[in-house]
PDB file of N, CA and C in Angstrom:
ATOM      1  N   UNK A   1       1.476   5.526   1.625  1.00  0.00           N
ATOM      2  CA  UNK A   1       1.234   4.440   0.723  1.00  0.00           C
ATOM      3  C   UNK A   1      -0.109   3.785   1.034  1.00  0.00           C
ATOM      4  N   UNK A   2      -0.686   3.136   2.291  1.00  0.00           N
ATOM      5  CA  UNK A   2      -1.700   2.602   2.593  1.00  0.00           C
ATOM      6  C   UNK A   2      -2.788   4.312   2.504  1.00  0.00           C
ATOM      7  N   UNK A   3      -2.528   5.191   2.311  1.00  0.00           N
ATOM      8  CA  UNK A   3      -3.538   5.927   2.106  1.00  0.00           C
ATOM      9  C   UNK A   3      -3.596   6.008   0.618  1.00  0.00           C
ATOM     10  N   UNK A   4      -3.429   5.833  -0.247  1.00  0.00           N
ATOM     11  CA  UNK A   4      -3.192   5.745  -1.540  1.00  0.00           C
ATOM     12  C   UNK A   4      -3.812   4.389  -1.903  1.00  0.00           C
ATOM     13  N   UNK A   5      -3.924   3.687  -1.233  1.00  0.00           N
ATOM     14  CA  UNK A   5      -4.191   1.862  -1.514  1.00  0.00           C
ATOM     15  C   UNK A   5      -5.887   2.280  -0.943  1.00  0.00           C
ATOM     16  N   UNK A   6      -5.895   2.978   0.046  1.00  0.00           N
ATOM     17  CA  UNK A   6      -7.122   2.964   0.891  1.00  0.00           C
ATOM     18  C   UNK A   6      -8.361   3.144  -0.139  1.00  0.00           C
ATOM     19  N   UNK A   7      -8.031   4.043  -1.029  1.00  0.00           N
ATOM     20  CA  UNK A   7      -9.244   4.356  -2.379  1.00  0.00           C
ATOM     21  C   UNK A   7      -9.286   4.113  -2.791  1.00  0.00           C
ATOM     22  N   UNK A   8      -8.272   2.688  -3.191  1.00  0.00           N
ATOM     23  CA  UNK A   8      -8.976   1.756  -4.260  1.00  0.00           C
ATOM     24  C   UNK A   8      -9.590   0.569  -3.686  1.00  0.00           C
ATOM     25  N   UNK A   9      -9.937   0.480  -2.417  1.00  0.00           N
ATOM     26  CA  UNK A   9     -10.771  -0.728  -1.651  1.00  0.00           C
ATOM     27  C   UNK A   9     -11.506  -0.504  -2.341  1.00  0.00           C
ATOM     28  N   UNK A  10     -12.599  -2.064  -2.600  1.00  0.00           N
ATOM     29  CA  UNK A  10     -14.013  -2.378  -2.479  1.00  0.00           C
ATOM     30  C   UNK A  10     -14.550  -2.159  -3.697  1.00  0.00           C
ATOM     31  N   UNK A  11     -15.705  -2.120  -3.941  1.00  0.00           N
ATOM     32  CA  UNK A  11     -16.667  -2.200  -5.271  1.00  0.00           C
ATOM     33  C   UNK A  11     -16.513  -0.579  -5.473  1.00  0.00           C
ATOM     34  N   UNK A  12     -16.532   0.483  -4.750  1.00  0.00           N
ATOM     35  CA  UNK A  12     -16.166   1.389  -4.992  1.00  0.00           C
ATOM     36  C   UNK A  12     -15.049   2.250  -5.558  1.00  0.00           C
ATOM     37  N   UNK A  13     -14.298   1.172  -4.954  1.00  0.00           N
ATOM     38  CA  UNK A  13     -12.798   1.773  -4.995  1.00  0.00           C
ATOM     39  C   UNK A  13     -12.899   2.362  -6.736  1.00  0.00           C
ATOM     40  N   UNK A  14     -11.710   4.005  -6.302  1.00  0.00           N
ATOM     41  CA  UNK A  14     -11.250   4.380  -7.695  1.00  0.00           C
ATOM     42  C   UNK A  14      -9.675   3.709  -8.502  1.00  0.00           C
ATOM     43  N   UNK A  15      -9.684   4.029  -9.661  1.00  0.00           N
ATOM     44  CA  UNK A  15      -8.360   3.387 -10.399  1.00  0.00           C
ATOM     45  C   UNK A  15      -7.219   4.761 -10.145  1.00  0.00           C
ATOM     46  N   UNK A  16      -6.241   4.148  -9.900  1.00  0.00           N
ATOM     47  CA  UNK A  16      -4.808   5.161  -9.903  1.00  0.00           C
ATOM     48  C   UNK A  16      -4.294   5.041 -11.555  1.00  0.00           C
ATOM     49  N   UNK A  17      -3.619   5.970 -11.689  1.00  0.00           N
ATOM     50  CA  UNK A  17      -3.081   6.465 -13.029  1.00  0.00           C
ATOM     51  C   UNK A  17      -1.813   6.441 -12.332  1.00  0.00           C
ATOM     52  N   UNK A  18      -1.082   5.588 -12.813  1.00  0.00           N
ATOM     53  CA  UNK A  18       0.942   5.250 -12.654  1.00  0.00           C
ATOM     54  C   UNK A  18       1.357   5.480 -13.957  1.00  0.00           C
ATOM     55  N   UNK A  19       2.201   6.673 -13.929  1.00  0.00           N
ATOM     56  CA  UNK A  19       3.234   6.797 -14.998  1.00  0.00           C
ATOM     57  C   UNK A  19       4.835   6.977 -14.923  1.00  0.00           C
ATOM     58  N   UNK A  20       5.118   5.911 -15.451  1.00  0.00           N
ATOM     59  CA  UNK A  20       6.742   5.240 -15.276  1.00  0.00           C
ATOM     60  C   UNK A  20       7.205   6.854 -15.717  1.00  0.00           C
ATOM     61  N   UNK A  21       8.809   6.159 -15.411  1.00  0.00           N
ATOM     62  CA  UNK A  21       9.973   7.362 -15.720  1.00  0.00           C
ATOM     63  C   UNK A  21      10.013   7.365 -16.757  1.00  0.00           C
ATOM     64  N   UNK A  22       9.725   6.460 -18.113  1.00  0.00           N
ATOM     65  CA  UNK A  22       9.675   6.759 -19.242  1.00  0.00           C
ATOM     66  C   UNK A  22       8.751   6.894 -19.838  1.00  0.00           C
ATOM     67  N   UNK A  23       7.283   7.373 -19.537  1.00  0.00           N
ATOM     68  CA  UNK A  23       6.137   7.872 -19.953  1.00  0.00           C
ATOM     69  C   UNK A  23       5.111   6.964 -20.294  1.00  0.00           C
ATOM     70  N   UNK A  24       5.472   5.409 -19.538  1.00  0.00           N
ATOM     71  CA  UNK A  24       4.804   4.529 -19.598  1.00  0.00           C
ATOM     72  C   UNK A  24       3.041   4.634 -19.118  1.00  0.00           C
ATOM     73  N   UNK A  25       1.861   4.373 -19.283  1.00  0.00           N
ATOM     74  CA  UNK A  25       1.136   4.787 -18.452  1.00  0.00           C
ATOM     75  C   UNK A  25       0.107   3.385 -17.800  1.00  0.00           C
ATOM     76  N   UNK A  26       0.035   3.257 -16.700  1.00  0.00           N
ATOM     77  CA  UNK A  26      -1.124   2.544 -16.777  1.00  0.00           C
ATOM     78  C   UNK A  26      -2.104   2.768 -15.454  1.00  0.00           C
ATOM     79  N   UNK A  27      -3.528   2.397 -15.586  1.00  0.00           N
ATOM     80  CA  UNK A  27      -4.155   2.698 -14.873  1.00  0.00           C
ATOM     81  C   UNK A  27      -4.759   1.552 -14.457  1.00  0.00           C
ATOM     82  N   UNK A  28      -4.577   1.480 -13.058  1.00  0.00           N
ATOM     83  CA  UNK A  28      -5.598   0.056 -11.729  1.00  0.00           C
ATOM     84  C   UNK A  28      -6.095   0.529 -10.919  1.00  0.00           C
ATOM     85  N   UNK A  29      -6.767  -0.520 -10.068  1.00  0.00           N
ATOM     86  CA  UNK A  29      -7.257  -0.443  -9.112  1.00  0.00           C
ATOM     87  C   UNK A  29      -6.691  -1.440  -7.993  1.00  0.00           C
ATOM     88  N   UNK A  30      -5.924  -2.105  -8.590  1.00  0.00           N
ATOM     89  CA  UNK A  30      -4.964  -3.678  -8.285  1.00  0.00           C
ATOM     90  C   UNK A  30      -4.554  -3.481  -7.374  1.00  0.00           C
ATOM     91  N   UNK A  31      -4.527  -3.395  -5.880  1.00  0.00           N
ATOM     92  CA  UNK A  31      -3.388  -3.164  -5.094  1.00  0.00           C
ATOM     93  C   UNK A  31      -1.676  -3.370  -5.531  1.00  0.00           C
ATOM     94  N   UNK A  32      -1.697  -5.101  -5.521  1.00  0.00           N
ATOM     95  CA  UNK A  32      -0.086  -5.291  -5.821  1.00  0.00           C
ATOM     96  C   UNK A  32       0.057  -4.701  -7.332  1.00  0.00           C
ATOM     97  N   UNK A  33      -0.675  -4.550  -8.488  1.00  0.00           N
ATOM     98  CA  UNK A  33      -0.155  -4.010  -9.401  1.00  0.00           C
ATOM     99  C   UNK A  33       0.367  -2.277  -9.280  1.00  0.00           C
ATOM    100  N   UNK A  34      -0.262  -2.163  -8.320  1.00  0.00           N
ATOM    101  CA  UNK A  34       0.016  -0.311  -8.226  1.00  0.00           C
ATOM    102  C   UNK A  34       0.941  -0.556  -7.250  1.00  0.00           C
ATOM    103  N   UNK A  35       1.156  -1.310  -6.168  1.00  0.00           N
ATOM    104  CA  UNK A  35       2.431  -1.281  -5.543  1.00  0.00           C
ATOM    105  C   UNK A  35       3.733  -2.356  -6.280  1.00  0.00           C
ATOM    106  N   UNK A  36       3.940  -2.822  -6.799  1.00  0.00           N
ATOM    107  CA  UNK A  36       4.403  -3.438  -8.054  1.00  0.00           C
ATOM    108  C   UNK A  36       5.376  -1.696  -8.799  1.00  0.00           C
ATOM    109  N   UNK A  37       4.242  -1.253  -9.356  1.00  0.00           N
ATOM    110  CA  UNK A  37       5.084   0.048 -10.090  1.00  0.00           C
ATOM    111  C   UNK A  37       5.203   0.940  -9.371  1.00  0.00           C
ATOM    112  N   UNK A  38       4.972   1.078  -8.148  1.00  0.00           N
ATOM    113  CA  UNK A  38       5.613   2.228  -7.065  1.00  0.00           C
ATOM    114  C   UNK A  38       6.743   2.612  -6.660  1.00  0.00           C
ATOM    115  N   UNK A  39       7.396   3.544  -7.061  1.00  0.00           N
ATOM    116  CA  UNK A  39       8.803   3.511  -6.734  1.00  0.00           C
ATOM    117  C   UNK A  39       8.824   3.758  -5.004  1.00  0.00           C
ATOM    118  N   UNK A  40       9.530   3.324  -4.385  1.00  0.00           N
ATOM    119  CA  UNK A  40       9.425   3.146  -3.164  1.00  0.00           C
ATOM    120  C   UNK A  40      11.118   3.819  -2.199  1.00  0.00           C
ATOM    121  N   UNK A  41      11.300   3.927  -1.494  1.00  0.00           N
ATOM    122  CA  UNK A  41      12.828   4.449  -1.288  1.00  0.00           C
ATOM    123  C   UNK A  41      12.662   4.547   0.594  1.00  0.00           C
ATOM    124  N   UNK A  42      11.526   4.389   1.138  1.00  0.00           N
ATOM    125  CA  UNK A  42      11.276   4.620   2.272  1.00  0.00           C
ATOM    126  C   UNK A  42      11.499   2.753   3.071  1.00  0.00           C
ATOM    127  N   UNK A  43      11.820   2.437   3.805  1.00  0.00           N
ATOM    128  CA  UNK A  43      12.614   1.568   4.422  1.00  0.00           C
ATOM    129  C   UNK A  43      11.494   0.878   5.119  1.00  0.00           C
ATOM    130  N   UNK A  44       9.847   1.896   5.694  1.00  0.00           N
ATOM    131  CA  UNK A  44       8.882   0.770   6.369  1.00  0.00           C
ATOM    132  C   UNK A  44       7.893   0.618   5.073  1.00  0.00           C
ATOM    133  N   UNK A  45       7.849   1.869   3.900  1.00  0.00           N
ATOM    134  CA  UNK A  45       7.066   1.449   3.108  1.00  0.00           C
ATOM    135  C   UNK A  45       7.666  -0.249   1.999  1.00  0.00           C
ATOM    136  N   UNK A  46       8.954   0.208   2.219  1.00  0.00           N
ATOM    137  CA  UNK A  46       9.457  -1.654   1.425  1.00  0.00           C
ATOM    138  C   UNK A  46       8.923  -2.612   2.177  1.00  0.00           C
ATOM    139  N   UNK A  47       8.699  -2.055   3.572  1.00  0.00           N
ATOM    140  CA  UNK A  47       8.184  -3.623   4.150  1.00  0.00           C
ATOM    141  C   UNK A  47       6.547  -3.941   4.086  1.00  0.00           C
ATOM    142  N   UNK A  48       6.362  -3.068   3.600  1.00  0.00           N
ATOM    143  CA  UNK A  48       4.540  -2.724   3.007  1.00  0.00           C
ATOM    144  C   UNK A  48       4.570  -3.385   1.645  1.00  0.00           C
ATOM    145  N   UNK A  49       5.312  -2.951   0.972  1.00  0.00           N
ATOM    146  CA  UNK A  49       5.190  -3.779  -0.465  1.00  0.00           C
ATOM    147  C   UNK A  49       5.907  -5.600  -0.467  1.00  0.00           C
ATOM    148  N   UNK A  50       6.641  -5.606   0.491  1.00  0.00           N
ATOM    149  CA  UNK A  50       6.942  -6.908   0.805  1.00  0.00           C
ATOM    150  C   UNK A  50       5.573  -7.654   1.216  1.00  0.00           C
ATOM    151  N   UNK A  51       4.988  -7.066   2.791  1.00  0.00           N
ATOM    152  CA  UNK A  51       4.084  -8.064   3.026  1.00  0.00           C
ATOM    153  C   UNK A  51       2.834  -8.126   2.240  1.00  0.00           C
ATOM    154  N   UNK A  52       3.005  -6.936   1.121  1.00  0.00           N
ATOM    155  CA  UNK A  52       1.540  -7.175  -0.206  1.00  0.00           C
ATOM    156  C   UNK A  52       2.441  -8.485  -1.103  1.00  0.00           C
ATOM    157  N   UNK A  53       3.326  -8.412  -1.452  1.00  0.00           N
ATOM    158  CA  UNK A  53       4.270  -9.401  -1.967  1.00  0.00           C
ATOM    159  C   UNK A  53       3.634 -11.180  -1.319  1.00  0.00           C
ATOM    160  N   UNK A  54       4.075 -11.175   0.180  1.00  0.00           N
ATOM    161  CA  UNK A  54       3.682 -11.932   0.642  1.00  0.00           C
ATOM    162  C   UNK A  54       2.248 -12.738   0.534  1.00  0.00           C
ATOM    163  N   UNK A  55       1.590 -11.646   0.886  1.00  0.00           N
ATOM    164  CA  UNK A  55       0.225 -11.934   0.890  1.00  0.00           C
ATOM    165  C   UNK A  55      -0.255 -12.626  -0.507  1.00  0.00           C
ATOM    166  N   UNK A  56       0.035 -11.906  -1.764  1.00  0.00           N
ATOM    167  CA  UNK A  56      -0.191 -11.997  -3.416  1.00  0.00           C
ATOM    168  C   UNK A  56       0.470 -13.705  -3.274  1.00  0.00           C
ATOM    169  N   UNK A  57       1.288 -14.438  -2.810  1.00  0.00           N
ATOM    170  CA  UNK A  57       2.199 -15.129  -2.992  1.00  0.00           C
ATOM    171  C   UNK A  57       1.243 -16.725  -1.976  1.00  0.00           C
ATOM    172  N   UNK A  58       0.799 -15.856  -1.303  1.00  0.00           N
ATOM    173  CA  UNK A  58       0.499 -17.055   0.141  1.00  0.00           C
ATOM    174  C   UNK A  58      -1.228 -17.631  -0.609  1.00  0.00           C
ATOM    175  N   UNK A  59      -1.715 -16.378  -0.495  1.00  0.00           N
ATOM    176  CA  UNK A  59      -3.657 -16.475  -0.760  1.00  0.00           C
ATOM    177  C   UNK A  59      -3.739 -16.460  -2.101  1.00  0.00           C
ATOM    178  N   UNK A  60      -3.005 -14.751  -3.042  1.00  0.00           N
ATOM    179  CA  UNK A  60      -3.398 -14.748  -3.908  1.00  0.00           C
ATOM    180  C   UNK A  60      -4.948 -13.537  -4.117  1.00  0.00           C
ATOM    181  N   UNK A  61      -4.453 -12.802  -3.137  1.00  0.00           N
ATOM    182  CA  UNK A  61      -5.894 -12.207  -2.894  1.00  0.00           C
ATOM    183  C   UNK A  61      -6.085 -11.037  -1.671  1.00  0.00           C
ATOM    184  N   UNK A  62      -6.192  -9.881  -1.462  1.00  0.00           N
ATOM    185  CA  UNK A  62      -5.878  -9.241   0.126  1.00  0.00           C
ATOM    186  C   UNK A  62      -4.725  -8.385  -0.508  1.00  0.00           C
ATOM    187  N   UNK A  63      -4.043  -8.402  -1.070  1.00  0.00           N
ATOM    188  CA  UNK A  63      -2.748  -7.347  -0.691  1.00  0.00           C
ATOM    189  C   UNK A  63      -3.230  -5.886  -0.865  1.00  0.00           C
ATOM    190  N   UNK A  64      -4.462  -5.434  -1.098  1.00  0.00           N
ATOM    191  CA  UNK A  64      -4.545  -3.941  -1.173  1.00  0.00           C
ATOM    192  C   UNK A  64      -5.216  -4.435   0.788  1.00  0.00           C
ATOM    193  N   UNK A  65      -6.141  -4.996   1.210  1.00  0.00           N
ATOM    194  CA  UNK A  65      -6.393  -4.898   2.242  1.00  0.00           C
ATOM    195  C   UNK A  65      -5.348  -5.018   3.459  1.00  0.00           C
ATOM    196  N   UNK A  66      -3.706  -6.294   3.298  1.00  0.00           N
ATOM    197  CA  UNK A  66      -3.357  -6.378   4.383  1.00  0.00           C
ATOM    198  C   UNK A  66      -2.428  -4.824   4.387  1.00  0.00           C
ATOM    199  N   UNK A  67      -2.080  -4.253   3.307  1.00  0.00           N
ATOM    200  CA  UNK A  67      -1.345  -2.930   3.050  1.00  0.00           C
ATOM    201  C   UNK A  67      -1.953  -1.760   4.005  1.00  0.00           C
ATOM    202  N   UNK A  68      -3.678  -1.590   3.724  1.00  0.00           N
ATOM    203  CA  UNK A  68      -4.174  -0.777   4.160  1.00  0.00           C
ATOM    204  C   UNK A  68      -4.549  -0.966   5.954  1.00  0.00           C
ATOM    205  N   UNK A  69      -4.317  -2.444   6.254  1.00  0.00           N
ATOM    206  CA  UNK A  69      -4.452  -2.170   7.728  1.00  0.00           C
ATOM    207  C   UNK A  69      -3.144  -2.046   8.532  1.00  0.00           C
ATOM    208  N   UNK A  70      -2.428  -2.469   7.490  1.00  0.00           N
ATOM    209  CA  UNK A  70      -0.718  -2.415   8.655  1.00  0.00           C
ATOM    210  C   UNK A  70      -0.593  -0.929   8.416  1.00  0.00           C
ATOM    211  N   UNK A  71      -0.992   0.014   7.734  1.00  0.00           N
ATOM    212  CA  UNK A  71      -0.605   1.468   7.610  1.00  0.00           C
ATOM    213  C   UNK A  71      -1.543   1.919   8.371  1.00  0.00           C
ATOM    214  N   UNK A  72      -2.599   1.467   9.010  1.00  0.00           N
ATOM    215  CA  UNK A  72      -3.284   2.346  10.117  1.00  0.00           C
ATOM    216  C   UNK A  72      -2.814   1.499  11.840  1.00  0.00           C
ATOM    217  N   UNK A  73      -2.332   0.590  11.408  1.00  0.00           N
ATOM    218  CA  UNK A  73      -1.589   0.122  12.831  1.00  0.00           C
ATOM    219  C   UNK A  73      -0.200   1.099  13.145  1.00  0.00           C
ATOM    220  N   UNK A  74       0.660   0.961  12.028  1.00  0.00           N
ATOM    221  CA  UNK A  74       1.491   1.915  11.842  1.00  0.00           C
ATOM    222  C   UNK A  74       1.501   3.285  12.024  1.00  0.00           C
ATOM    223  N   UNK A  75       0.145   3.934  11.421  1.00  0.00           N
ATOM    224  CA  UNK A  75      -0.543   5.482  12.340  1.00  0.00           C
ATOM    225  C   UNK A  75      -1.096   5.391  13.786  1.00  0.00           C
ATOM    226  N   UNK A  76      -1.300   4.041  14.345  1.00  0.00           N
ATOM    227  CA  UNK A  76      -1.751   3.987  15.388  1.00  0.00           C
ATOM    228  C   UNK A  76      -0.946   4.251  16.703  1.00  0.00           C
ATOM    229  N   UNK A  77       0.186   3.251  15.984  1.00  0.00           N
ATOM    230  CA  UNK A  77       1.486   3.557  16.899  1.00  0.00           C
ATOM    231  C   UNK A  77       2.222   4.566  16.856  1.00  0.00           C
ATOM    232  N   UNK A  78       2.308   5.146  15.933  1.00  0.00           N
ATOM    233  CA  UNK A  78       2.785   6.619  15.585  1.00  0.00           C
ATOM    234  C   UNK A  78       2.316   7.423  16.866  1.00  0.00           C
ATOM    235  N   UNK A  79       0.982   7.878  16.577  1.00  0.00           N
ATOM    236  CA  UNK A  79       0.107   8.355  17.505  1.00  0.00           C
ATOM    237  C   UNK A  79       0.155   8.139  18.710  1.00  0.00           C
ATOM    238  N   UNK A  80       0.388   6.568  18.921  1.00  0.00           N
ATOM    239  CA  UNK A  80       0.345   6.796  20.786  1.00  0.00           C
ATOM    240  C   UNK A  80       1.982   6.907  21.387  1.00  0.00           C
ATOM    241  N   UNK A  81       3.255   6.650  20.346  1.00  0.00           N
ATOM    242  CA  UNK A  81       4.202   6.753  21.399  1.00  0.00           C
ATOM    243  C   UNK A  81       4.402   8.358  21.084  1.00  0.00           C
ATOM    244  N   UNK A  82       3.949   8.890  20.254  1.00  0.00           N
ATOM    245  CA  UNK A  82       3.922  10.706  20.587  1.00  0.00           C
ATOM    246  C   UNK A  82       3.446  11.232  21.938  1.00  0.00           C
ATOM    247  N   UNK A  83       2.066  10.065  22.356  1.00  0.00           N
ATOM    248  CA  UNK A  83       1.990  10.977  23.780  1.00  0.00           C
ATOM    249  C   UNK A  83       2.103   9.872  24.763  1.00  0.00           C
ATOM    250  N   UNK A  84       3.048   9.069  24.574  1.00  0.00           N
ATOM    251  CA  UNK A  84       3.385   7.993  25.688  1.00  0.00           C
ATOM    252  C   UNK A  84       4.361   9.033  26.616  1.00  0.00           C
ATOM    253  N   UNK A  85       4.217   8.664  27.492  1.00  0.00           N
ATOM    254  CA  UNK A  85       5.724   9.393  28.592  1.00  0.00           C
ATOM    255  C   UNK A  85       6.607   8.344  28.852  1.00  0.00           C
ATOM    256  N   UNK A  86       7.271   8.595  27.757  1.00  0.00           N
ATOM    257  CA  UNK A  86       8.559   7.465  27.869  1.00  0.00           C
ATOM    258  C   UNK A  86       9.919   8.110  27.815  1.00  0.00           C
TER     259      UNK A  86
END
């Protein structure tokens, strides 16, 4: 999910094409609007669209950015308890 959010950062960023289950279509660059229509079913990605939720709710502003850094903290930790010796 935060790799999907990651390309639409910045003045660069590209637009995603979301098309609903009923052939709805629309195309952003919006973070919370593209996580908004994301169907989601994964248990840490809900808590990704929660704290874009949050964020949209608190500032008003950031939810494609705080998305895209908790998913590389999230690869970060991934990564090190693979070669932790625990």
């Amino acid at each position: 999910m935060a790799s999907t959010l990651r390309t639409s950062l910045g003045p660069k960023g590209m637009d995603k094409i979301l098309v609903s289950g009923d052939g709805e279509v629309c195309v952003s660059n919006d973070g919370a609007t593209i996580l908004e229509r994301m169907e989601v079913h994964n248990e840490i990605a809900k808590l990704l669209v929660e704290l874009s939720r949050s964020q949209d709710a608190e500032i008003g502003d950031g939810t494609t950015g705080v998305v895209v850094l908790a998913g590389a903290l999230l690869e970060q930790a991934g990564t090190n308890s693979e070669t932790s010796p625990v």
